[in-house]
PDB file of N, CA and C in Angstrom:
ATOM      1  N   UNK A   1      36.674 -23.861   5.483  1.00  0.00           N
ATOM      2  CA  UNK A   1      36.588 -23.169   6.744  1.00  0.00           C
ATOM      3  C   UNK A   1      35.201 -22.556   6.864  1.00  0.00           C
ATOM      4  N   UNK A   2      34.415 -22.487   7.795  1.00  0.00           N
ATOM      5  CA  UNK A   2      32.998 -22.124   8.531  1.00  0.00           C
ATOM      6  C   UNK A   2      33.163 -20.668   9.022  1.00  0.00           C
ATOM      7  N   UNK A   3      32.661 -19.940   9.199  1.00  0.00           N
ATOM      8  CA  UNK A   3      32.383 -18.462   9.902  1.00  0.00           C
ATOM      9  C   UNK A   3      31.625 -18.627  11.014  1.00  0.00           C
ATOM     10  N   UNK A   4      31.758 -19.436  12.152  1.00  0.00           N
ATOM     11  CA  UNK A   4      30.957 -19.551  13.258  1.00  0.00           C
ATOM     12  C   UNK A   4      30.108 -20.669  13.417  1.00  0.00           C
ATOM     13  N   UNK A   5      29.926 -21.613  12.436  1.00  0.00           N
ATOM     14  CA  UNK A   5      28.906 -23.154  12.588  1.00  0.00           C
ATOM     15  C   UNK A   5      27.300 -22.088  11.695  1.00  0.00           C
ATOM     16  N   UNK A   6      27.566 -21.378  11.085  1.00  0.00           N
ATOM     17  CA  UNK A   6      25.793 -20.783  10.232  1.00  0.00           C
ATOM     18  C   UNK A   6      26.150 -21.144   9.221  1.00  0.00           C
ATOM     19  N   UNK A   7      26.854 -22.048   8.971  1.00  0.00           N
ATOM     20  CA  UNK A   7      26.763 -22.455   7.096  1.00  0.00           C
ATOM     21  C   UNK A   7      27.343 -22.045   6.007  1.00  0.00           C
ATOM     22  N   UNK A   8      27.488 -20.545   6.593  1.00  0.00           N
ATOM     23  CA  UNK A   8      28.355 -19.831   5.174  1.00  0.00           C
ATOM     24  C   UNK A   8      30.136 -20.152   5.108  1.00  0.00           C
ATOM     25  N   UNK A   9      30.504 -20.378   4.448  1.00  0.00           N
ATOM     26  CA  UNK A   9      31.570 -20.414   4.168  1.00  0.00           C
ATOM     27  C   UNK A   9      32.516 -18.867   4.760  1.00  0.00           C
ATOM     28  N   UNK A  10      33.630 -18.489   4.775  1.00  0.00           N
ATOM     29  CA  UNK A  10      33.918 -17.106   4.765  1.00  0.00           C
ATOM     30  C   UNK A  10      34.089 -16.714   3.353  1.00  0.00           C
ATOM     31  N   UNK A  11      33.897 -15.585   2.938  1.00  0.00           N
ATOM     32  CA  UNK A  11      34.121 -15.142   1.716  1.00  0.00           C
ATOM     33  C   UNK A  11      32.811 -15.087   0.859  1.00  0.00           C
ATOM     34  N   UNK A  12      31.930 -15.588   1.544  1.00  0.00           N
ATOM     35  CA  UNK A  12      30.482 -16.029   1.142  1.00  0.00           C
ATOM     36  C   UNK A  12      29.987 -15.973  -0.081  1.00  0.00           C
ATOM     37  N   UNK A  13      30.141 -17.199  -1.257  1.00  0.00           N
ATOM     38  CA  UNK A  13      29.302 -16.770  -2.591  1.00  0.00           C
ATOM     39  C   UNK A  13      28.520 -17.485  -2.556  1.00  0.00           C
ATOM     40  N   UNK A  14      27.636 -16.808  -1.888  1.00  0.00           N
ATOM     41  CA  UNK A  14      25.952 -17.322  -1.681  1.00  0.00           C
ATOM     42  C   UNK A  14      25.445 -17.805  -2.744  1.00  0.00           C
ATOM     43  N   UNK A  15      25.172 -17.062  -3.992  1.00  0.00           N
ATOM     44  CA  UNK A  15      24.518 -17.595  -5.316  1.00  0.00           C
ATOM     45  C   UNK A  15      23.811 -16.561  -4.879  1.00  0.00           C
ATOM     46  N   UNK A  16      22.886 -16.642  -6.165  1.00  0.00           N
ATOM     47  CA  UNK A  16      21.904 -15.662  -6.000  1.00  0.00           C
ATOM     48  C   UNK A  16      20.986 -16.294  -5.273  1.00  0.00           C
ATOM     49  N   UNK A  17      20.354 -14.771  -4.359  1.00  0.00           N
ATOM     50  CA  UNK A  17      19.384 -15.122  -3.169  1.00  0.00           C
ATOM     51  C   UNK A  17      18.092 -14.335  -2.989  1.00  0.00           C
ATOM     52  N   UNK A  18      17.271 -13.933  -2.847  1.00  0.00           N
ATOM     53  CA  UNK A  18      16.040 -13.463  -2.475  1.00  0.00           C
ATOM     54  C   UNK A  18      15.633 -12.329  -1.421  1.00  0.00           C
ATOM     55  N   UNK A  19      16.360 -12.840  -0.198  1.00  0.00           N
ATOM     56  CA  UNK A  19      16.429 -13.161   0.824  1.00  0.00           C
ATOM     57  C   UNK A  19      17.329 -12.359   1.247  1.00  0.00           C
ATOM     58  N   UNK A  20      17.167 -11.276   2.181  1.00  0.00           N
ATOM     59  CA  UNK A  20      17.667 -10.091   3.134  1.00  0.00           C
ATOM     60  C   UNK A  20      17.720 -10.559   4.404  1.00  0.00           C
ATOM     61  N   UNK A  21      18.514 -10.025   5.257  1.00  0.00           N
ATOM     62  CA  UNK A  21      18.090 -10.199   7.033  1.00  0.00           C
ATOM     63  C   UNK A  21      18.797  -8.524   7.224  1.00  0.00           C
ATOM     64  N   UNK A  22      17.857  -7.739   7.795  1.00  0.00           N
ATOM     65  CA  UNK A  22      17.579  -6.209   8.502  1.00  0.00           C
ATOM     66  C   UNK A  22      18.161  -6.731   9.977  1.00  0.00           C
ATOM     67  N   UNK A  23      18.981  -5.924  10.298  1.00  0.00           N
ATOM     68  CA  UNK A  23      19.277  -6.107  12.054  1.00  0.00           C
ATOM     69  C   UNK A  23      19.793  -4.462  12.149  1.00  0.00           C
ATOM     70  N   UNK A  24      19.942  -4.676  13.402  1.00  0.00           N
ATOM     71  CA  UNK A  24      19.571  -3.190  14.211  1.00  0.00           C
ATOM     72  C   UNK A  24      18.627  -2.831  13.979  1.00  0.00           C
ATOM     73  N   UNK A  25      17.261  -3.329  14.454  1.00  0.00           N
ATOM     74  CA  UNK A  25      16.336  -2.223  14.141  1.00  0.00           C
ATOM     75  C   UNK A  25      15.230  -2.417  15.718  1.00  0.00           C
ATOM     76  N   UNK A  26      14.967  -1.011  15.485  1.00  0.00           N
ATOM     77  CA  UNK A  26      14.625  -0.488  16.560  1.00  0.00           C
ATOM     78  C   UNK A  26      13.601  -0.851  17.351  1.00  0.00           C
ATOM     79  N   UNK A  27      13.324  -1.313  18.516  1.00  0.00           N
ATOM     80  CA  UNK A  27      11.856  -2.196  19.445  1.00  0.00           C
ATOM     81  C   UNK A  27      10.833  -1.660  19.079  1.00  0.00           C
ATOM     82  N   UNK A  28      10.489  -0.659  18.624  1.00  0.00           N
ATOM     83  CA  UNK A  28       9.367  -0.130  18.600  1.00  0.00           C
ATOM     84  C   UNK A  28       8.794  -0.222  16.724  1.00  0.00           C
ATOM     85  N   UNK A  29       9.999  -0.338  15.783  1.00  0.00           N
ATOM     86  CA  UNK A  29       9.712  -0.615  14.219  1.00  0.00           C
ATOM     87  C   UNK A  29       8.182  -1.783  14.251  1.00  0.00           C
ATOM     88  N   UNK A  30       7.901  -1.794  13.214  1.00  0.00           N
ATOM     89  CA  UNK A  30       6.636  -2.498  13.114  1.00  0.00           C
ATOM     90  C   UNK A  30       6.498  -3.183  11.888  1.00  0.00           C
ATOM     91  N   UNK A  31       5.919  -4.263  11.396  1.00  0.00           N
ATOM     92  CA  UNK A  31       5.904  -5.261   9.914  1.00  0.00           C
ATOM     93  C   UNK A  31       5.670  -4.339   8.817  1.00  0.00           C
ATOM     94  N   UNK A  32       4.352  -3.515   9.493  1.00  0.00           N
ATOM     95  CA  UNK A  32       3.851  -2.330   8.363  1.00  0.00           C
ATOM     96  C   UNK A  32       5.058  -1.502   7.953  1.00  0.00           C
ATOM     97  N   UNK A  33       5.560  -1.164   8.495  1.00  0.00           N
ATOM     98  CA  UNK A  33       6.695  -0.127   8.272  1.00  0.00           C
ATOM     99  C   UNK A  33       8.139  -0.481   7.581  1.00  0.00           C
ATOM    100  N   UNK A  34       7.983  -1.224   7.939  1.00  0.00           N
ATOM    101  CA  UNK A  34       9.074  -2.638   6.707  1.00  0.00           C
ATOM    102  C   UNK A  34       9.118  -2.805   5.726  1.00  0.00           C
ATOM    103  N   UNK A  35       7.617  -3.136   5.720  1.00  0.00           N
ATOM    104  CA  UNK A  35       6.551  -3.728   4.337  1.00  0.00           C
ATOM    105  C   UNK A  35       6.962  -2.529   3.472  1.00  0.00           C
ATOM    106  N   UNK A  36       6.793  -1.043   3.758  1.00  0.00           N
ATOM    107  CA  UNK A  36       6.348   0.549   3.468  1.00  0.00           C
ATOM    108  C   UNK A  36       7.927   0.408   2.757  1.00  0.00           C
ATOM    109  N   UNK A  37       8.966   0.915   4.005  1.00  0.00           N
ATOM    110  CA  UNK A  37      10.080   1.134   3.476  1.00  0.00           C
ATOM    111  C   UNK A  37      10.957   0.247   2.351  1.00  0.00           C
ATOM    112  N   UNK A  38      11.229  -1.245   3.151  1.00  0.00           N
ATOM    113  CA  UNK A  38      11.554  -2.057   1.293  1.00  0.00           C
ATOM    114  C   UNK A  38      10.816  -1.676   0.524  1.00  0.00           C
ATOM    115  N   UNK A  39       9.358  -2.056   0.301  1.00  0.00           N
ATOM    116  CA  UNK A  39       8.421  -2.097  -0.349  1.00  0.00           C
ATOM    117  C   UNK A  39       8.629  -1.095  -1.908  1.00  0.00           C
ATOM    118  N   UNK A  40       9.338  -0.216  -1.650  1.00  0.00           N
ATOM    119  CA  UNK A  40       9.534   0.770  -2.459  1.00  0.00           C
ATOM    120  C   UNK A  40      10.751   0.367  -3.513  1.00  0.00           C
ATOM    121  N   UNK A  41      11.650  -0.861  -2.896  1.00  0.00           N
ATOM    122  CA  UNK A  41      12.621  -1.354  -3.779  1.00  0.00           C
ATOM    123  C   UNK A  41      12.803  -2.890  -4.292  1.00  0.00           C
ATOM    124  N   UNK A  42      11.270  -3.025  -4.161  1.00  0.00           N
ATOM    125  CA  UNK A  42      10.548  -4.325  -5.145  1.00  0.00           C
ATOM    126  C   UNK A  42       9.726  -4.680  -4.710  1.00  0.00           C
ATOM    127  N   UNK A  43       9.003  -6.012  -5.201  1.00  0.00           N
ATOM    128  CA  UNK A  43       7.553  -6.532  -4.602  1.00  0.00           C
ATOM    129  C   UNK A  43       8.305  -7.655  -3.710  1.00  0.00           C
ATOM    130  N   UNK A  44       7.513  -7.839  -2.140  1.00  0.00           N
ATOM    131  CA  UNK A  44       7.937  -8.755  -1.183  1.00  0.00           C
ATOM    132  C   UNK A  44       6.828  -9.741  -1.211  1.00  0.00           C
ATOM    133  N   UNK A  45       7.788 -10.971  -1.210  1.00  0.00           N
ATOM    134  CA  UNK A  45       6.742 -11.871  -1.439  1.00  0.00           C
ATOM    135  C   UNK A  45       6.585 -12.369   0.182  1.00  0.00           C
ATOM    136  N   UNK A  46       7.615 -12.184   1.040  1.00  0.00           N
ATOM    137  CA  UNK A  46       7.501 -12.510   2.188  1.00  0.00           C
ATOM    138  C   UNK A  46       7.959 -11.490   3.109  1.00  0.00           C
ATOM    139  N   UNK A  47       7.510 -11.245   4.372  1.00  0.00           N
ATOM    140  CA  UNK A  47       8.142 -10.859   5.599  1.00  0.00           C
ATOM    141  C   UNK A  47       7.900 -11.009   6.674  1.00  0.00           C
ATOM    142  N   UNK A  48       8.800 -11.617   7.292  1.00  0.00           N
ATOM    143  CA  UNK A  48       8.718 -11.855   8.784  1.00  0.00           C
ATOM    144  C   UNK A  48       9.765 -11.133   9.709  1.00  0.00           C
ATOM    145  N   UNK A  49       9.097 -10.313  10.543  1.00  0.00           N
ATOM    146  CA  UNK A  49       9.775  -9.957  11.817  1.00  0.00           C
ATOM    147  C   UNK A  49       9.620 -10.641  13.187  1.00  0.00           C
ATOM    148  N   UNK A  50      10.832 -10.526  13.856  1.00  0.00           N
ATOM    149  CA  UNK A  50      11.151 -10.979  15.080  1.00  0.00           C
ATOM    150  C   UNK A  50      11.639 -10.044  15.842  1.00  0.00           C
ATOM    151  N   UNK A  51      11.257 -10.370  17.037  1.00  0.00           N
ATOM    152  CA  UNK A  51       9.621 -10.544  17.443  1.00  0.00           C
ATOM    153  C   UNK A  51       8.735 -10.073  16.957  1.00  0.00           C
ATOM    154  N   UNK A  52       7.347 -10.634  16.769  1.00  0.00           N
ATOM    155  CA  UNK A  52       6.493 -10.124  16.149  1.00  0.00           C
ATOM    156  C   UNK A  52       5.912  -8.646  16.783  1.00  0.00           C
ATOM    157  N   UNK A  53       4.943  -7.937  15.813  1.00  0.00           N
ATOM    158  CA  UNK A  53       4.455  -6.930  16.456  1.00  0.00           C
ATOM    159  C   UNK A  53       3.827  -7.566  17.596  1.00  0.00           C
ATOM    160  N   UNK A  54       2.687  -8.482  17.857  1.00  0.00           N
ATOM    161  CA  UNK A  54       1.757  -8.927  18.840  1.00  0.00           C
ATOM    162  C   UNK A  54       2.600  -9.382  19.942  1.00  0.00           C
ATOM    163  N   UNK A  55       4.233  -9.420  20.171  1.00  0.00           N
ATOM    164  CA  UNK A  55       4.873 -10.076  21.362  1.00  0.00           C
ATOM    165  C   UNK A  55       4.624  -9.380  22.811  1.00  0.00           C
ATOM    166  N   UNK A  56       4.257 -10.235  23.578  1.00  0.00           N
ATOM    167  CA  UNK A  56       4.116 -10.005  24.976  1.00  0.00           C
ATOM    168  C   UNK A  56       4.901  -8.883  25.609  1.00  0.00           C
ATOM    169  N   UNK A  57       6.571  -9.256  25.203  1.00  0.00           N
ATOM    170  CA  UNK A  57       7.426  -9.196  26.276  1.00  0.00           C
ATOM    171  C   UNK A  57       8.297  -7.725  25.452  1.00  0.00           C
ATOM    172  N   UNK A  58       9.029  -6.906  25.813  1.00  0.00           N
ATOM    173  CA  UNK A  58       9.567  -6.111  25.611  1.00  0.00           C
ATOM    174  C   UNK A  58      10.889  -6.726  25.252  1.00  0.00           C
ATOM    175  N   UNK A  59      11.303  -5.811  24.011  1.00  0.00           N
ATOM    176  CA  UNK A  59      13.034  -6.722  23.259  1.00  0.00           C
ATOM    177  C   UNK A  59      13.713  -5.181  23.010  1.00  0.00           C
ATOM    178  N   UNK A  60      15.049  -5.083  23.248  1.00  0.00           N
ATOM    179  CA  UNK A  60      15.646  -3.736  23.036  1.00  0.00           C
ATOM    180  C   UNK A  60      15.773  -3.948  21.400  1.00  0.00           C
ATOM    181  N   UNK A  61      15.621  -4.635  20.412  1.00  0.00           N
ATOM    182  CA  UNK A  61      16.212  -4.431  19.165  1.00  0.00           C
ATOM    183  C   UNK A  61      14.967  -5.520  18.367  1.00  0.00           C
ATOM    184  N   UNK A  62      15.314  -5.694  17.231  1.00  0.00           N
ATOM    185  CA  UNK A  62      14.395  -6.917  16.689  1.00  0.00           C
ATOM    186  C   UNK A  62      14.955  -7.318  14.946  1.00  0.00           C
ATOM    187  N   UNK A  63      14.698  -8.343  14.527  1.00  0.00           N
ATOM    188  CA  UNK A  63      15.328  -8.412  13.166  1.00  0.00           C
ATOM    189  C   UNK A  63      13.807  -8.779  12.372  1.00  0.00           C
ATOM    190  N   UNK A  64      14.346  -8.529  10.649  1.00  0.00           N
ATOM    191  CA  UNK A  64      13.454  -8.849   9.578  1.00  0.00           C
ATOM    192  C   UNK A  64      14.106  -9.598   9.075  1.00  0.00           C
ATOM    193  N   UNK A  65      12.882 -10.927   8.214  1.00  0.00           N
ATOM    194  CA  UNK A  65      13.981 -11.322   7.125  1.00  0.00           C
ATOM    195  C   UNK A  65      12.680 -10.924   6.038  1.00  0.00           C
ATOM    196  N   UNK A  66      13.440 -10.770   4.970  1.00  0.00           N
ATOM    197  CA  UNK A  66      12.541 -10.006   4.018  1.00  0.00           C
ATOM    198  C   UNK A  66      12.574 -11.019   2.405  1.00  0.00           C
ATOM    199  N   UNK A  67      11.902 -11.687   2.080  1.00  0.00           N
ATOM    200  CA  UNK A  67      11.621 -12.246   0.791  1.00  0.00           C
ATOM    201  C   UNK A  67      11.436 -11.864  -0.673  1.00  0.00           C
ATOM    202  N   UNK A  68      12.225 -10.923  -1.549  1.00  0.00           N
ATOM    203  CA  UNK A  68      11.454 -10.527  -2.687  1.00  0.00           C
ATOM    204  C   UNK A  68      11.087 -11.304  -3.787  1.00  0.00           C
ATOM    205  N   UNK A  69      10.432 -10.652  -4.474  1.00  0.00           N
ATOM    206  CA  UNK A  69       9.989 -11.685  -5.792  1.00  0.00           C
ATOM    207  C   UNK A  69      11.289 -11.747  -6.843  1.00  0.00           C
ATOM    208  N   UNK A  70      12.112 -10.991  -7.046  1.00  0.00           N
ATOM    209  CA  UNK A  70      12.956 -10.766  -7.802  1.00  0.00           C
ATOM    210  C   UNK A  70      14.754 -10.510  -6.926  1.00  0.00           C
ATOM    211  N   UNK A  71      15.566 -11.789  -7.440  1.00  0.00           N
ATOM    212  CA  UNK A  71      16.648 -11.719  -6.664  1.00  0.00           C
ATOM    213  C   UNK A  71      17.495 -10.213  -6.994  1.00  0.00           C
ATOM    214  N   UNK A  72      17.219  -9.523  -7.710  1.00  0.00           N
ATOM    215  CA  UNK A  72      18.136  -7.787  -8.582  1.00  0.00           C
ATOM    216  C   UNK A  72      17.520  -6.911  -6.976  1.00  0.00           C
ATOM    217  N   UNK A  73      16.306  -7.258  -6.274  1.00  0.00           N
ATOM    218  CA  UNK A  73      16.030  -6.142  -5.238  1.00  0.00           C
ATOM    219  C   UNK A  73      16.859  -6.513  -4.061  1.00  0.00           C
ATOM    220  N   UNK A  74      17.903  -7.783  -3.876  1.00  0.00           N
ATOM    221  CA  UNK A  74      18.235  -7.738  -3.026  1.00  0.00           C
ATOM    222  C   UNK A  74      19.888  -7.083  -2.678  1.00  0.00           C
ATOM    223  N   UNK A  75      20.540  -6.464  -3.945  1.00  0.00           N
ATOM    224  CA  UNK A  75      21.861  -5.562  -4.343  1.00  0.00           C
ATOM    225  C   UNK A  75      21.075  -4.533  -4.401  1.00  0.00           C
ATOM    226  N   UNK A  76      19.814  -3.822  -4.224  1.00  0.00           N
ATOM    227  CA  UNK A  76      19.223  -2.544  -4.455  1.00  0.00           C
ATOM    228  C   UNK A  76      18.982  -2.321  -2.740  1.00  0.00           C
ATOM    229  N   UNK A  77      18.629  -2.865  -1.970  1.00  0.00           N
ATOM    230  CA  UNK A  77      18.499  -3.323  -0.544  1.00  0.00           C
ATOM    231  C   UNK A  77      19.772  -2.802   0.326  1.00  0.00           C
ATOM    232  N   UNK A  78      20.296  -3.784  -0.289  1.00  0.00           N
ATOM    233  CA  UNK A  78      21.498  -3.675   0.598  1.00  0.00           C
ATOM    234  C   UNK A  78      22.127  -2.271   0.797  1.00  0.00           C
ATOM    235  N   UNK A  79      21.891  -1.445  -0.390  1.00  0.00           N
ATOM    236  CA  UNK A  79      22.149   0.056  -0.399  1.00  0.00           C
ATOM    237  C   UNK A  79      21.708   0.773   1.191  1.00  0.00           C
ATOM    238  N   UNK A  80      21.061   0.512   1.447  1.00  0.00           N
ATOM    239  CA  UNK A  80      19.961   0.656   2.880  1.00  0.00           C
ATOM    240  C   UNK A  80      20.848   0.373   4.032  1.00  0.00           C
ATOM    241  N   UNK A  81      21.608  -0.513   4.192  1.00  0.00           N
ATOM    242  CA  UNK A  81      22.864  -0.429   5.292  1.00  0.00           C
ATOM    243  C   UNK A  81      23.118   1.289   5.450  1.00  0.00           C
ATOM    244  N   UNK A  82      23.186   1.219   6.800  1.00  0.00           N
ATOM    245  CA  UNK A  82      23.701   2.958   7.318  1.00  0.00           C
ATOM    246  C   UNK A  82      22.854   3.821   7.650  1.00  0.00           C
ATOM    247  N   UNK A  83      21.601   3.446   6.550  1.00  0.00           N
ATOM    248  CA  UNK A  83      20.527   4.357   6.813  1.00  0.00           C
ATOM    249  C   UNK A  83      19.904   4.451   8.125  1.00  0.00           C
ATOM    250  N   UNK A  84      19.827   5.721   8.858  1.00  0.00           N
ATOM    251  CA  UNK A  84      19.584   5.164   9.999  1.00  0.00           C
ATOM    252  C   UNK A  84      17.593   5.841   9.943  1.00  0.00           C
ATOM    253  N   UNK A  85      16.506   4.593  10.715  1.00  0.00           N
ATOM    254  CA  UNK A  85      15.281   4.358  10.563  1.00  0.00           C
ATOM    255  C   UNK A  85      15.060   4.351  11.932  1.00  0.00           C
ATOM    256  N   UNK A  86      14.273   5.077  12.607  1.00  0.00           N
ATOM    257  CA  UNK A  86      13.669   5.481  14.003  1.00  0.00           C
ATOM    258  C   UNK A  86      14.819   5.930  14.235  1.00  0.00           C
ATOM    259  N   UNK A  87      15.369   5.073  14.995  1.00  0.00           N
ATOM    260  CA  UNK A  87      16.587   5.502  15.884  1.00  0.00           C
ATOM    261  C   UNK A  87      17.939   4.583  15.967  1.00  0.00           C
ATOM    262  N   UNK A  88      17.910   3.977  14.676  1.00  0.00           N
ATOM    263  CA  UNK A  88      19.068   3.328  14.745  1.00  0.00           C
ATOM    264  C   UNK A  88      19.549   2.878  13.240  1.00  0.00           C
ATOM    265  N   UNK A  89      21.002   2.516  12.831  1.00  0.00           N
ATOM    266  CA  UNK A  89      21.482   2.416  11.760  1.00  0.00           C
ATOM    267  C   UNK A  89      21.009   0.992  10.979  1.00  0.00           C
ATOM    268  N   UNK A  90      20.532   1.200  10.170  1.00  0.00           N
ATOM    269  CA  UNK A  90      19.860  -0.548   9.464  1.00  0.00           C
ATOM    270  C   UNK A  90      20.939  -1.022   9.206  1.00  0.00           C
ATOM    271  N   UNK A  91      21.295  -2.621   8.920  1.00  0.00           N
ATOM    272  CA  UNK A  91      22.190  -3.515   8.607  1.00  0.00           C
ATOM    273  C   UNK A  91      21.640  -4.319   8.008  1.00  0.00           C
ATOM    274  N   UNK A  92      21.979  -4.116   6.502  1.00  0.00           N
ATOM    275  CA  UNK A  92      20.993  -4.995   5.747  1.00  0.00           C
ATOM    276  C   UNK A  92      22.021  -6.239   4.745  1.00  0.00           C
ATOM    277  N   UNK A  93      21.840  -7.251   4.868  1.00  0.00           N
ATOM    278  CA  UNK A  93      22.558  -8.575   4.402  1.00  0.00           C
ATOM    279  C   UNK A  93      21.984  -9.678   3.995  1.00  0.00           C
ATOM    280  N   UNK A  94      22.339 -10.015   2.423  1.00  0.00           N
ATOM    281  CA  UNK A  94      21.959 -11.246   1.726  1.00  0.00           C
ATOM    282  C   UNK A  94      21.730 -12.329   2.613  1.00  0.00           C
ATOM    283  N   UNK A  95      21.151 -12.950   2.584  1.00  0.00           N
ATOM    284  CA  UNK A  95      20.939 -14.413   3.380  1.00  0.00           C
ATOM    285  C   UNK A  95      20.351 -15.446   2.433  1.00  0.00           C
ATOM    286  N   UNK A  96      21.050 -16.585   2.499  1.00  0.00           N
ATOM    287  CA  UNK A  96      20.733 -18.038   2.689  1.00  0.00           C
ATOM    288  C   UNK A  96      18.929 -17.931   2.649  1.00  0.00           C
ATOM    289  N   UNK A  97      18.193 -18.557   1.515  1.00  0.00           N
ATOM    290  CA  UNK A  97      17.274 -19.190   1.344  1.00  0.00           C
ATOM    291  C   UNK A  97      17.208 -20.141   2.092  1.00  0.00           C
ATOM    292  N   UNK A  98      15.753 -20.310   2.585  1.00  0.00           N
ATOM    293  CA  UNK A  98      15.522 -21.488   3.806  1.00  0.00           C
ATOM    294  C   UNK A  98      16.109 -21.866   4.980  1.00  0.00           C
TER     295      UNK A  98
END
């Protein structure tokens, strides 16, 4: 059985993963500030936000997916769910490599 057509199974045993996705976070958050806050709960080898800082168009919300070097920062991460950053509660969840 599928959870919506994204691949995961329900019950999800991902394997070990790298790989975070941040949602709820606030239009105005920024890469730097991402970078700052994980940053403190391992080395990121990647991050990309959506929409980028440089986007044209105004978005009420925006997501990260966040890359570490070491799969142990991404159960240290996840602690970070609830926390709420500007003005809204982070939702932070393992994700699927690639």
């Amino acid at each position: 059985m599928n959870s919506g057509g994204i691949g995961v199974p329900l019950g999800f045993p991902l394997g070990p993963t790298s790989v975070i996705q941040v949602t709820n976070l606030s239009s105005a958050v920024t890469s730097e500030q991402m970078r700052t806050l994980f940053g403190f709960l391992g080395d990121i080898e990647e991050l990309r936000l959506y929409p980028p800082d440089n986007a044209p168009l105004a978005f009420s919300s925006k997501v990260c997916y966040i890359k570490f070097r070491e799969a142990s920062s991404v159960g240290v991460a996840q602690h970070l769910t609830n926390t709420v950053f500007i003005d809204r509660a982070l939702i932070v969840v393992p994700c699927a490599e690639g």
